[in-house]
PDB file of N, CA and C in Angstrom:
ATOM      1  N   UNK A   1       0.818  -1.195   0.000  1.00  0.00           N
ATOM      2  CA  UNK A   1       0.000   0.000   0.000  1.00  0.00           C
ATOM      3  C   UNK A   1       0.862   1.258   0.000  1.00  0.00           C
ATOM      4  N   UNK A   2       1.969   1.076   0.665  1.00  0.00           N
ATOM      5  CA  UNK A   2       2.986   2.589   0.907  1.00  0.00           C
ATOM      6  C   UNK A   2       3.263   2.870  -0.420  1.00  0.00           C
ATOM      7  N   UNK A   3       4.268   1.434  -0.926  1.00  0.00           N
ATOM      8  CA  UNK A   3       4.219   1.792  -2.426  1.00  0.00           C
ATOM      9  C   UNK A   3       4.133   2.287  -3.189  1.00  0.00           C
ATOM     10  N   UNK A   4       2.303   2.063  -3.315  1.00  0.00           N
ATOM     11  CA  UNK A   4       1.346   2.106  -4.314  1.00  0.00           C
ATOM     12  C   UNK A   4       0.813   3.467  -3.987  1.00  0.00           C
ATOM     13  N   UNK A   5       0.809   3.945  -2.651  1.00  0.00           N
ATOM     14  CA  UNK A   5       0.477   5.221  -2.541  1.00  0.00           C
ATOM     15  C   UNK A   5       1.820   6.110  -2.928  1.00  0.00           C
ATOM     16  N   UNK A   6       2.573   6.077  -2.829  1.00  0.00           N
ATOM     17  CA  UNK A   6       4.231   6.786  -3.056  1.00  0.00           C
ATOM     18  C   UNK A   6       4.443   6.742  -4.610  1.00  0.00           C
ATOM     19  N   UNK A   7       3.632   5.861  -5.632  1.00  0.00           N
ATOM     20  CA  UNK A   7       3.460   5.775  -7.096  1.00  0.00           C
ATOM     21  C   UNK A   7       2.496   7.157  -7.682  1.00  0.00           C
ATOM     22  N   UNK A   8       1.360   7.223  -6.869  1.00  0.00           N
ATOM     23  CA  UNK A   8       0.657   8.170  -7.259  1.00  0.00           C
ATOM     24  C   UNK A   8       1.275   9.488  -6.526  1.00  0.00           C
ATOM     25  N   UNK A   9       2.084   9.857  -5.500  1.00  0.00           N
ATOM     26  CA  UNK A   9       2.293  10.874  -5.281  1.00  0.00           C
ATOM     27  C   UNK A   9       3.414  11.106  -6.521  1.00  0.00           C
ATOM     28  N   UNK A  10       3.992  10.696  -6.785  1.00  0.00           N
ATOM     29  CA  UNK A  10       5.272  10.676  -8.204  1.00  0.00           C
ATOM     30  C   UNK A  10       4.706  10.764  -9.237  1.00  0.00           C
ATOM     31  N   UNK A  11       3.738  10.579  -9.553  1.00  0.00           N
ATOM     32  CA  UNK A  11       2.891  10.923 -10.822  1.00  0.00           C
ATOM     33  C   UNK A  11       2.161  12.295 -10.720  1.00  0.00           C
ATOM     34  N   UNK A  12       1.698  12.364  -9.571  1.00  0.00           N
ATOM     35  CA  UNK A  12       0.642  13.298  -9.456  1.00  0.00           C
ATOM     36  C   UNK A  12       1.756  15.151 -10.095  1.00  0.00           C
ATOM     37  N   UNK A  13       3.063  14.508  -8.742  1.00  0.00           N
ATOM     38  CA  UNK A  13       3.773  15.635  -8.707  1.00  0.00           C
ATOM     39  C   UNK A  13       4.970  15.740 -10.183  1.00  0.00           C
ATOM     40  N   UNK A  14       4.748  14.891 -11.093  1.00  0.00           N
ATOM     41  CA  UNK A  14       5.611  14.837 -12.100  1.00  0.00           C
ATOM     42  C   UNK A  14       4.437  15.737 -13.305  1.00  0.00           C
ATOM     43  N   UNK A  15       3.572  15.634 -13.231  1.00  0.00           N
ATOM     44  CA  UNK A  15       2.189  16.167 -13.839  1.00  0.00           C
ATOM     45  C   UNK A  15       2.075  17.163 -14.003  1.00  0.00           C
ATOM     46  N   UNK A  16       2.158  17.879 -12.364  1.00  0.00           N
ATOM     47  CA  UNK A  16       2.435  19.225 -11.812  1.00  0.00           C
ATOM     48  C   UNK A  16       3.834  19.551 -12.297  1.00  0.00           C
ATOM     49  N   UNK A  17       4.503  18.963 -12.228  1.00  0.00           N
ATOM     50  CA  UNK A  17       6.008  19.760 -12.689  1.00  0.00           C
ATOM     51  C   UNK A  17       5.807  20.163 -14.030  1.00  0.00           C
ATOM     52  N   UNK A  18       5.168  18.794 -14.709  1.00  0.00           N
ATOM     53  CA  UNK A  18       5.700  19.208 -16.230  1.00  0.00           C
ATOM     54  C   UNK A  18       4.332  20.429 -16.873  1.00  0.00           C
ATOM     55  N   UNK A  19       3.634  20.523 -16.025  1.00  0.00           N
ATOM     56  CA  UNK A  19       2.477  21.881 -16.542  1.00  0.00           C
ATOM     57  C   UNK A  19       2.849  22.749 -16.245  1.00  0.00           C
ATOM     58  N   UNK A  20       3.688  22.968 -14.781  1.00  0.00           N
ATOM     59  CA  UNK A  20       4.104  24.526 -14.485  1.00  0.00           C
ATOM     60  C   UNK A  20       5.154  24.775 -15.343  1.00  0.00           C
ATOM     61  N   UNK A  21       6.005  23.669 -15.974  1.00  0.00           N
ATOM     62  CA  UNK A  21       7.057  24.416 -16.690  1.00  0.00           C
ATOM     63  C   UNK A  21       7.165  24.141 -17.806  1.00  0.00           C
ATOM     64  N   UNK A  22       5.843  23.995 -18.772  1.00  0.00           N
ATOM     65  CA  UNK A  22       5.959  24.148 -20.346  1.00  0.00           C
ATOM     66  C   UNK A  22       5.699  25.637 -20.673  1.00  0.00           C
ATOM     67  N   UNK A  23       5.946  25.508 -21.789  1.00  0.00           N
ATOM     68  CA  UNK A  23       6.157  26.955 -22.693  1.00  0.00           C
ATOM     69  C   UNK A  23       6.622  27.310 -23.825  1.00  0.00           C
ATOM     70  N   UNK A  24       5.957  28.299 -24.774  1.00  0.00           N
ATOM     71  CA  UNK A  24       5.916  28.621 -25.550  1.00  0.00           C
ATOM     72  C   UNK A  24       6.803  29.777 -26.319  1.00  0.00           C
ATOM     73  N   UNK A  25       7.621  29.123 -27.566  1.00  0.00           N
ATOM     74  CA  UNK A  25       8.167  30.843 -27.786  1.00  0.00           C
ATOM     75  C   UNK A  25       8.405  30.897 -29.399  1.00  0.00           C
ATOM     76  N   UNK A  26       8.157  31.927 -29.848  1.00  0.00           N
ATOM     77  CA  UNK A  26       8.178  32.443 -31.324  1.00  0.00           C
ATOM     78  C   UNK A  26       9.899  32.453 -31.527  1.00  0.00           C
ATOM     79  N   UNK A  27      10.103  32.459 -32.995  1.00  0.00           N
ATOM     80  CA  UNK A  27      11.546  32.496 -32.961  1.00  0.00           C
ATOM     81  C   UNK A  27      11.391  32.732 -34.672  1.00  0.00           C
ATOM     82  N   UNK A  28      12.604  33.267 -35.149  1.00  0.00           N
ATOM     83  CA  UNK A  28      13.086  33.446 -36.610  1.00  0.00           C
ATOM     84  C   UNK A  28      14.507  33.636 -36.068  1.00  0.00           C
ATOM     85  N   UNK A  29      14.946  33.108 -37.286  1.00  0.00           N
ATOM     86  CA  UNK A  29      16.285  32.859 -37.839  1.00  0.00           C
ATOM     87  C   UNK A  29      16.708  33.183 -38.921  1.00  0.00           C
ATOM     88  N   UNK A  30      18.186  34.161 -38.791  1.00  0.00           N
ATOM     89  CA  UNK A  30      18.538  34.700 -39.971  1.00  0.00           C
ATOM     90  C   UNK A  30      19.424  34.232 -40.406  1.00  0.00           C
ATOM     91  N   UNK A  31      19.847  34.412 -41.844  1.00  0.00           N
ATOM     92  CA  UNK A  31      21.511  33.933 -42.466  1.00  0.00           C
ATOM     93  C   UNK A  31      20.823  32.960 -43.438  1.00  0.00           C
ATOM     94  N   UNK A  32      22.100  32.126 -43.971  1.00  0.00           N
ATOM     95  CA  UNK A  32      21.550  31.036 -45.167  1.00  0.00           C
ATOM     96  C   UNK A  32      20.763  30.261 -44.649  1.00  0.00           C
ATOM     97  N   UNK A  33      19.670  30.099 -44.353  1.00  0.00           N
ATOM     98  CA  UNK A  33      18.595  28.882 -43.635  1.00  0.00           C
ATOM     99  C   UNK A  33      17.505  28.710 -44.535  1.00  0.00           C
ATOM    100  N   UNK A  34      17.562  29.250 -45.816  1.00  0.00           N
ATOM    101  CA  UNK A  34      16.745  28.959 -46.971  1.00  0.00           C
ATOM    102  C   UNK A  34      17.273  28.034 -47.789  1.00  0.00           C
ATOM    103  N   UNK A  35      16.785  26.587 -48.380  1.00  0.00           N
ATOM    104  CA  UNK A  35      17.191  26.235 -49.444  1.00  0.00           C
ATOM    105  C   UNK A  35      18.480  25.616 -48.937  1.00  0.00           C
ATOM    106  N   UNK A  36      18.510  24.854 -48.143  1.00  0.00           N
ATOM    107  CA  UNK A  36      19.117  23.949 -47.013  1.00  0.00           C
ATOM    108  C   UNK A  36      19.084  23.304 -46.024  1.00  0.00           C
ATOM    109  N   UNK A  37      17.485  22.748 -46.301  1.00  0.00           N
ATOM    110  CA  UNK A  37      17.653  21.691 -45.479  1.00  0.00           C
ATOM    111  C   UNK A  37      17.076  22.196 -43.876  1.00  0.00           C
ATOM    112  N   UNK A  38      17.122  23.205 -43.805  1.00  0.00           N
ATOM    113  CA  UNK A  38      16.826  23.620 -42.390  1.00  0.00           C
ATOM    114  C   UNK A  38      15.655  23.754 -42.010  1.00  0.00           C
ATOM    115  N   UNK A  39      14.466  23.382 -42.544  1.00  0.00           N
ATOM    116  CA  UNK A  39      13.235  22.871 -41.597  1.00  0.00           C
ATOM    117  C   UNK A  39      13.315  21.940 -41.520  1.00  0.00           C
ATOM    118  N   UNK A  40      13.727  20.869 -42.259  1.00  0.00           N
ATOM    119  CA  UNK A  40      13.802  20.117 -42.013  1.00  0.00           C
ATOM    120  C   UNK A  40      14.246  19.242 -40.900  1.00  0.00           C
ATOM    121  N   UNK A  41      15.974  19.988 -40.681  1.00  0.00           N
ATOM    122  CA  UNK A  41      16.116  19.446 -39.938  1.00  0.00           C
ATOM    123  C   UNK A  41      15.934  20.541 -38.473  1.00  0.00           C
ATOM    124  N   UNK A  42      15.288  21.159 -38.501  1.00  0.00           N
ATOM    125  CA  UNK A  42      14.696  21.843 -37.172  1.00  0.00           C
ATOM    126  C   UNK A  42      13.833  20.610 -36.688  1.00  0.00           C
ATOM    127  N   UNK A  43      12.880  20.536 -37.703  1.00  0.00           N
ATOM    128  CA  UNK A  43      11.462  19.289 -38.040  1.00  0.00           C
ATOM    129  C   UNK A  43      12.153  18.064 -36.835  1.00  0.00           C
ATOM    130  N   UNK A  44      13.179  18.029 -37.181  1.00  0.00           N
ATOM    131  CA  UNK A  44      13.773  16.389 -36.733  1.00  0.00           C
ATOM    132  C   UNK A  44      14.375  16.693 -35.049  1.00  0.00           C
ATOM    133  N   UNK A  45      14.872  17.924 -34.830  1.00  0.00           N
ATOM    134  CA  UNK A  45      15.703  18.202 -33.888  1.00  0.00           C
ATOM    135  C   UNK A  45      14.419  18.882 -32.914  1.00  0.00           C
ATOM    136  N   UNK A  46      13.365  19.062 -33.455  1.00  0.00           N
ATOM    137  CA  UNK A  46      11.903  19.448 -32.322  1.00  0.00           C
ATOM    138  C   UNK A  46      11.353  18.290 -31.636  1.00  0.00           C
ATOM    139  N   UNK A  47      11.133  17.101 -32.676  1.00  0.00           N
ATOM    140  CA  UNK A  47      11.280  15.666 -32.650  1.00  0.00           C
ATOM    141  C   UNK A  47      11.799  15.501 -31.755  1.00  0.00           C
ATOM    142  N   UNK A  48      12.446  15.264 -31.909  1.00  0.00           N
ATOM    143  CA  UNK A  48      14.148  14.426 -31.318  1.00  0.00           C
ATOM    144  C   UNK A  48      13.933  14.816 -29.763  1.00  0.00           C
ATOM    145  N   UNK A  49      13.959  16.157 -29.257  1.00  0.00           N
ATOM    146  CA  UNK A  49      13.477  16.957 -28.329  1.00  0.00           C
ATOM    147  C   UNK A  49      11.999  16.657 -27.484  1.00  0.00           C
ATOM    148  N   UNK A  50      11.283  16.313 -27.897  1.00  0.00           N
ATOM    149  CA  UNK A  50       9.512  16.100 -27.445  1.00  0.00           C
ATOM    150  C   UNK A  50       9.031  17.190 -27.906  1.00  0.00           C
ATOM    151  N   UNK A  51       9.896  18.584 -28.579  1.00  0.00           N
ATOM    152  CA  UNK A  51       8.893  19.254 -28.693  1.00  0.00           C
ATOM    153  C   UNK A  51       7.471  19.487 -29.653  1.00  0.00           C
ATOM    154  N   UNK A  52       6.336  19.801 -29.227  1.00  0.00           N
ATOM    155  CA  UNK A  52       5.789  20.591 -30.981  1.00  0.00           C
ATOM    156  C   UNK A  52       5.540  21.508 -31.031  1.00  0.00           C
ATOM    157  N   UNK A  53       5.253  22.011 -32.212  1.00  0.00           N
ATOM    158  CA  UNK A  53       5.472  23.291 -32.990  1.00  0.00           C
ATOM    159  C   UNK A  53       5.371  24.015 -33.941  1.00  0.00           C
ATOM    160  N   UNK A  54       6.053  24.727 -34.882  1.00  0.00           N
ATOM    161  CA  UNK A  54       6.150  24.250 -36.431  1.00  0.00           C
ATOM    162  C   UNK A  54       7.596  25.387 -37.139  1.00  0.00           C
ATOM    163  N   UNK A  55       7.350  24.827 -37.972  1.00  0.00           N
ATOM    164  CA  UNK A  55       8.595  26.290 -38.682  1.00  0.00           C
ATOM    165  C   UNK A  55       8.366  26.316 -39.848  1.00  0.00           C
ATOM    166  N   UNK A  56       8.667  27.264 -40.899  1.00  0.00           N
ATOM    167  CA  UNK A  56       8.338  28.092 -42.209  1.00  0.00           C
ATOM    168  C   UNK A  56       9.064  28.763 -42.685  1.00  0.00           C
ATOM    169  N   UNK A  57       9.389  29.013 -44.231  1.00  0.00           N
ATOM    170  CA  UNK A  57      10.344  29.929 -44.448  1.00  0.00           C
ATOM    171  C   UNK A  57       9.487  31.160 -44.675  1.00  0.00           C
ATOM    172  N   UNK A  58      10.342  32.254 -44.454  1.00  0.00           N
ATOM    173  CA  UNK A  58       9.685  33.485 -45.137  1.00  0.00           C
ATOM    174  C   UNK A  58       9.719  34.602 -46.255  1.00  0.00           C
ATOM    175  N   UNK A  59       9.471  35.181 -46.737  1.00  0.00           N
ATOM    176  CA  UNK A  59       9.829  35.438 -48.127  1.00  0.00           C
ATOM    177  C   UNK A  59      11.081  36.810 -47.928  1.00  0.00           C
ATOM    178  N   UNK A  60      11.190  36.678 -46.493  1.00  0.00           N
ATOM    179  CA  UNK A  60      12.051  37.700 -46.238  1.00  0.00           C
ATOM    180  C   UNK A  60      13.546  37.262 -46.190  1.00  0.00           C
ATOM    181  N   UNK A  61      13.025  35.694 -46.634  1.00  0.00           N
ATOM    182  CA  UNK A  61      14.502  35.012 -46.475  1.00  0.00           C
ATOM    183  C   UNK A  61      14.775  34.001 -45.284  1.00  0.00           C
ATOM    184  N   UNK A  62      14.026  34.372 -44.684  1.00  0.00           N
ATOM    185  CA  UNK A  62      14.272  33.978 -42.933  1.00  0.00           C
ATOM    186  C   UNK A  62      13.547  32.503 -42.469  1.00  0.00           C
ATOM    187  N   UNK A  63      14.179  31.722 -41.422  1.00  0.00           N
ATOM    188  CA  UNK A  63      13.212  30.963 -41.130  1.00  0.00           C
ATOM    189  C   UNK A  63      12.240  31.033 -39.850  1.00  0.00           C
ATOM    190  N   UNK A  64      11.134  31.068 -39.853  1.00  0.00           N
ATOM    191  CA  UNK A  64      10.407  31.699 -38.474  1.00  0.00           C
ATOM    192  C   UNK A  64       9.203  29.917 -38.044  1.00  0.00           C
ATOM    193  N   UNK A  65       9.400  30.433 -36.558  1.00  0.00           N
ATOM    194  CA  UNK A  65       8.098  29.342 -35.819  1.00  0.00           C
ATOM    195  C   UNK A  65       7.813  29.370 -34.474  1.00  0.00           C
ATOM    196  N   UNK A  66       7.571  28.376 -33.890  1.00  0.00           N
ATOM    197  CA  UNK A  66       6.957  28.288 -32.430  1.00  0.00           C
ATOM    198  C   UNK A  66       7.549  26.757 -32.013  1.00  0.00           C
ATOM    199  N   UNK A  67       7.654  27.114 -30.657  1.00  0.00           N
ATOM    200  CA  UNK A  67       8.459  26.122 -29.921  1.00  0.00           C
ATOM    201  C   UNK A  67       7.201  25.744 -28.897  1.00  0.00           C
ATOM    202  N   UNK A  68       7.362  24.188 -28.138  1.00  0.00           N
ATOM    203  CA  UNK A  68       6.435  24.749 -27.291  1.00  0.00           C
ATOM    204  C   UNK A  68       6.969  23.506 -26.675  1.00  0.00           C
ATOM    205  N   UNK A  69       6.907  23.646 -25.200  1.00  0.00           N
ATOM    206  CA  UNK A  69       7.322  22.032 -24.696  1.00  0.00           C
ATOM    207  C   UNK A  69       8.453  22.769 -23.117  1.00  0.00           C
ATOM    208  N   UNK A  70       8.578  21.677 -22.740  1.00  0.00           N
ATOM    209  CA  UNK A  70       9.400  21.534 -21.522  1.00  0.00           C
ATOM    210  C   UNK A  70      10.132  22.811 -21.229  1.00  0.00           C
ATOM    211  N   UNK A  71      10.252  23.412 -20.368  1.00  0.00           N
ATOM    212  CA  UNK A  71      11.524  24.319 -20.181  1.00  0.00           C
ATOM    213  C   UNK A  71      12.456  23.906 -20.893  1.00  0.00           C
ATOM    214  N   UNK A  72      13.469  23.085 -20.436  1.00  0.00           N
ATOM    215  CA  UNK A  72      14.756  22.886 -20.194  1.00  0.00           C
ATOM    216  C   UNK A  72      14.661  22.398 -22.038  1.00  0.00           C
ATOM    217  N   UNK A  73      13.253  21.329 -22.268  1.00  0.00           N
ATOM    218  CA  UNK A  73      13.868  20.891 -23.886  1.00  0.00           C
ATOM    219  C   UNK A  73      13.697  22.099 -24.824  1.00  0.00           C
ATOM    220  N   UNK A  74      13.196  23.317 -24.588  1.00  0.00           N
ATOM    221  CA  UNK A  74      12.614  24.631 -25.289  1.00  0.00           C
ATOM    222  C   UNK A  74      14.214  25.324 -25.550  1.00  0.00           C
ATOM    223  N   UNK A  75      15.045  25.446 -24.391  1.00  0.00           N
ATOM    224  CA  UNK A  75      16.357  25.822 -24.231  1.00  0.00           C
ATOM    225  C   UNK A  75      17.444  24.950 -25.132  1.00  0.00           C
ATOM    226  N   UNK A  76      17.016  24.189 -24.960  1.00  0.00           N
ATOM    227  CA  UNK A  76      18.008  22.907 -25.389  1.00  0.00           C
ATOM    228  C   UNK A  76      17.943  23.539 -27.084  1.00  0.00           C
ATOM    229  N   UNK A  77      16.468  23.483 -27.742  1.00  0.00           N
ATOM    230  CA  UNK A  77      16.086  23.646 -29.313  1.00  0.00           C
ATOM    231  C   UNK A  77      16.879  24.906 -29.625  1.00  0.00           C
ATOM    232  N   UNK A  78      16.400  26.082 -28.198  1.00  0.00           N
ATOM    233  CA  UNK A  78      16.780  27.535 -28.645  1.00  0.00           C
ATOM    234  C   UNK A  78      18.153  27.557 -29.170  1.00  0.00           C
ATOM    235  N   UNK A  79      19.478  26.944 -28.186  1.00  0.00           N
ATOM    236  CA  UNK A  79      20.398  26.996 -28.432  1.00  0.00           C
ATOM    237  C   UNK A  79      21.252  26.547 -29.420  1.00  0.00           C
ATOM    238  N   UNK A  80      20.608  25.094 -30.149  1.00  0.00           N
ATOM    239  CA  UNK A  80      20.141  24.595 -31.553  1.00  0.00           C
ATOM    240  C   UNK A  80      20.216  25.351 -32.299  1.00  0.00           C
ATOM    241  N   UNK A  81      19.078  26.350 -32.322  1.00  0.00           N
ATOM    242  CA  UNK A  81      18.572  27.172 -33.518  1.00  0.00           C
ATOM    243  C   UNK A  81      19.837  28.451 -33.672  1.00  0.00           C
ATOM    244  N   UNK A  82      20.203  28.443 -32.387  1.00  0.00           N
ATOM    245  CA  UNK A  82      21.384  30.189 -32.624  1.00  0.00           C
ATOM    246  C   UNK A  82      22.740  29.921 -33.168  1.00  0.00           C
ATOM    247  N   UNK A  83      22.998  28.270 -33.145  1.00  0.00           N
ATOM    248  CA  UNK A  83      24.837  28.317 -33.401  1.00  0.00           C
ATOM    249  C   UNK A  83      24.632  26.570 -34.172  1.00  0.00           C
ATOM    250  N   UNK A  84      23.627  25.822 -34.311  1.00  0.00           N
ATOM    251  CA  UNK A  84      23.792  24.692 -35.409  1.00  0.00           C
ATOM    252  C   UNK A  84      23.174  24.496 -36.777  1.00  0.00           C
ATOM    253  N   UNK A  85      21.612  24.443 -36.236  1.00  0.00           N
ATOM    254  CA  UNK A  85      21.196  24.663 -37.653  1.00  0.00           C
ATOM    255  C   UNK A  85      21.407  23.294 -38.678  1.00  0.00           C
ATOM    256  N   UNK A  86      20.923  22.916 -39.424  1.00  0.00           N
ATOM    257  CA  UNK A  86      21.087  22.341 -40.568  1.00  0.00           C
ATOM    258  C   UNK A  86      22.521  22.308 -41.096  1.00  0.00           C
ATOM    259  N   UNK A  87      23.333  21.445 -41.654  1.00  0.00           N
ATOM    260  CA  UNK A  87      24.771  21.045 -42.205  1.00  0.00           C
ATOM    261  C   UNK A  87      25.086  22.413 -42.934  1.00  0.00           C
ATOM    262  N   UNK A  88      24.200  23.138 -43.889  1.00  0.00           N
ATOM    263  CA  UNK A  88      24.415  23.595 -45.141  1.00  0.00           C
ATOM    264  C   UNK A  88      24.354  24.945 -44.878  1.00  0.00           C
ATOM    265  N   UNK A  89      23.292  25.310 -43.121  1.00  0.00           N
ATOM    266  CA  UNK A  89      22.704  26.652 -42.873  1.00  0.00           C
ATOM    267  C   UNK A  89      24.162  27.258 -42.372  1.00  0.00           C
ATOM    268  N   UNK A  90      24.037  28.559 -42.634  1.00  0.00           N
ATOM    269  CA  UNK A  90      24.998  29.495 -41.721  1.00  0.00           C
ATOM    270  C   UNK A  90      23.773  30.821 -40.998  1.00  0.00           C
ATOM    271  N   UNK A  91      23.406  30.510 -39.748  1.00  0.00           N
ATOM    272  CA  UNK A  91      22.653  31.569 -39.147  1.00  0.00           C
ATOM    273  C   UNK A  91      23.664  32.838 -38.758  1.00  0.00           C
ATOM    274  N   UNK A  92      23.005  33.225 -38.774  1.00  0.00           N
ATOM    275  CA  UNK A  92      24.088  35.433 -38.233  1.00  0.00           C
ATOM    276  C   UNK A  92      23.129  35.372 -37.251  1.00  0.00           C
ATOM    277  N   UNK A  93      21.721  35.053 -36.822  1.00  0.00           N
ATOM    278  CA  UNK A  93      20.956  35.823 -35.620  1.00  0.00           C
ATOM    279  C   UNK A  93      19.769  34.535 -35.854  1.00  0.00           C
ATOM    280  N   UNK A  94      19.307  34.811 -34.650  1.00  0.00           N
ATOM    281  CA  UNK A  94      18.311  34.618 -33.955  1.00  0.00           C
ATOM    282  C   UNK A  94      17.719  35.132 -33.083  1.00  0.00           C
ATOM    283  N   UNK A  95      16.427  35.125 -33.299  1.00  0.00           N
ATOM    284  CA  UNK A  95      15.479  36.315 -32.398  1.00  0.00           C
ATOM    285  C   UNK A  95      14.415  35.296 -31.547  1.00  0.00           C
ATOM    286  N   UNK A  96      14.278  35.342 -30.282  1.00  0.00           N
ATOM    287  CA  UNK A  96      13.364  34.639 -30.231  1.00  0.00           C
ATOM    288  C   UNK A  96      12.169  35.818 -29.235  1.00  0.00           C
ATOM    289  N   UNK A  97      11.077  35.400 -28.990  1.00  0.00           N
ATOM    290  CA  UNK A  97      10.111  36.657 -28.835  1.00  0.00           C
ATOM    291  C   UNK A  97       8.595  35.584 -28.213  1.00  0.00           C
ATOM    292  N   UNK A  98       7.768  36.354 -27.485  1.00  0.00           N
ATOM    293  CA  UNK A  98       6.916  35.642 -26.629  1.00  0.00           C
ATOM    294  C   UNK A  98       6.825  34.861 -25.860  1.00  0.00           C
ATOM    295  N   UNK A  99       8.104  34.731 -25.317  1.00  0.00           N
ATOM    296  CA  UNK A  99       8.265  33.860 -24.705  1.00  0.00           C
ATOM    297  C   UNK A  99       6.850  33.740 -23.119  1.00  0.00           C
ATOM    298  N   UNK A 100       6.645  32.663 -23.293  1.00  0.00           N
ATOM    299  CA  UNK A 100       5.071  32.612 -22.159  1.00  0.00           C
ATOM    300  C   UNK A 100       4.873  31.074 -21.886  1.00  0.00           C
ATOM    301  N   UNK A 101       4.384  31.309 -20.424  1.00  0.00           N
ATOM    302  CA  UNK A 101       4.164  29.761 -20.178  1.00  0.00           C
ATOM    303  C   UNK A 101       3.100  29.420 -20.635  1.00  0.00           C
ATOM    304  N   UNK A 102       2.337  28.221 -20.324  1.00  0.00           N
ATOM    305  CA  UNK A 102       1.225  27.686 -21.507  1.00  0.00           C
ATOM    306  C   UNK A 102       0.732  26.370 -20.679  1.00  0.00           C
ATOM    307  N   UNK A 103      -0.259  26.630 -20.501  1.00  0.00           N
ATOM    308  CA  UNK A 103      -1.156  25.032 -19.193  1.00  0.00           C
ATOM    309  C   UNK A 103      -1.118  23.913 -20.297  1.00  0.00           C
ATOM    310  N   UNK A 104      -1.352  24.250 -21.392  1.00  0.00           N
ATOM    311  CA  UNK A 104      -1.045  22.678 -22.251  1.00  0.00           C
ATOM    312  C   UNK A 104      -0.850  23.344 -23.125  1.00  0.00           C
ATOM    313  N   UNK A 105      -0.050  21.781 -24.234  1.00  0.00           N
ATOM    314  CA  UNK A 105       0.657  22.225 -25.621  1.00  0.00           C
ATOM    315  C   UNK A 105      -0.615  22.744 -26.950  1.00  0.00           C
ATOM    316  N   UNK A 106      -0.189  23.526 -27.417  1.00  0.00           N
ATOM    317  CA  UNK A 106      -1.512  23.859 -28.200  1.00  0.00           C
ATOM    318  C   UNK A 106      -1.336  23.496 -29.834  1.00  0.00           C
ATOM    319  N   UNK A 107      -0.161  22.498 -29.775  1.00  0.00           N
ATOM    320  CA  UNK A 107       0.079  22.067 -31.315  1.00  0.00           C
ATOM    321  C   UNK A 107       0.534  20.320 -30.658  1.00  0.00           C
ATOM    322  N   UNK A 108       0.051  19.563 -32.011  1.00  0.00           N
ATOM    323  CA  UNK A 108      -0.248  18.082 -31.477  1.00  0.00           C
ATOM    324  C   UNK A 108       1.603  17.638 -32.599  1.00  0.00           C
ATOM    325  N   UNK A 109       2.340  17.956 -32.907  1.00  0.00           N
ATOM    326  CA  UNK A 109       3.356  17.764 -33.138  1.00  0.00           C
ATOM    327  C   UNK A 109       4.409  18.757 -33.839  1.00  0.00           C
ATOM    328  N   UNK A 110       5.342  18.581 -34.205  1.00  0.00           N
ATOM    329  CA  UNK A 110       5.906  19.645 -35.005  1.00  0.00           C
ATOM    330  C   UNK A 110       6.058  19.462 -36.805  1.00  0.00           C
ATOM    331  N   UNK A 111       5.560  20.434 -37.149  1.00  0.00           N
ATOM    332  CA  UNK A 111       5.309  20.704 -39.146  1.00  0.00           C
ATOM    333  C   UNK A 111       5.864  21.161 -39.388  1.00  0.00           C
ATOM    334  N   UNK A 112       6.297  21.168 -40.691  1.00  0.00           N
ATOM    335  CA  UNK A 112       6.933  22.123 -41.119  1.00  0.00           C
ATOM    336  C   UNK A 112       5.427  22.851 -42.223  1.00  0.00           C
ATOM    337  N   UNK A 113       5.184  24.272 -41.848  1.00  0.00           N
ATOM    338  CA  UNK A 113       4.188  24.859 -42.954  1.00  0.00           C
ATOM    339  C   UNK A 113       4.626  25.033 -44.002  1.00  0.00           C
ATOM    340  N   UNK A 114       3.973  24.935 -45.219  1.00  0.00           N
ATOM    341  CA  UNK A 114       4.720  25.041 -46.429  1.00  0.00           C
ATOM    342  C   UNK A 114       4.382  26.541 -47.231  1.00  0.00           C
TER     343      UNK A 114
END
């Protein structure tokens, strides 16, 4: 019974952890990230991460989207997106913007929009 009660307090409070600390954040990326591969492999590295989301190119050149997921895996992507990037990308900047917490994920995986 201690157990089995000590199972549900670890769930209950893992539940609670992971709602107080998801979150959401807008982001674009500048430099060669067009026409290389780089939603793609954002696509794979959001994946890879738990996060969802999505990303898009823009006609401004740029690649822009939304992150949404864990603290720590949101950080993990951000830092991704500012200095790796795709094999082929060379980023100069990254902006990221809205950053806000979020009671649940409001995208059921990560897309790339076309």
């Amino acid at each position: 019974m201690v157990i089995l009660w000590s199972c549900v307090i670890l769930l209950i409070a893992r539940s609670t952890m992971s709602k107080e600390d998801l979150i959401s954040v807008d982001y674009e990326i500048y430099g060669r990230v067009q026409g290389v591969f780089f939603r793609k492999y954002t696509q794979a590295e959001g994946k890879k991460l738990g996060l969802v989301g999505w990303v898009q190119n823009t006609d401004a050149g740029t690649v822009q989207g939304q992150l949404q997921g864990p603290r720590t895996k949101v950080e993990e992507m951000q830092a991704w997106l500012k200095s790796t990037g795709s094999p082929k990308s060379h980023i100069t900047k990254a902006e990221f913007k809205n950053l806000k917490r979020v009671a649940s994920l409001q995208h059921h995986s990560f897309s790339i929009v076309k």
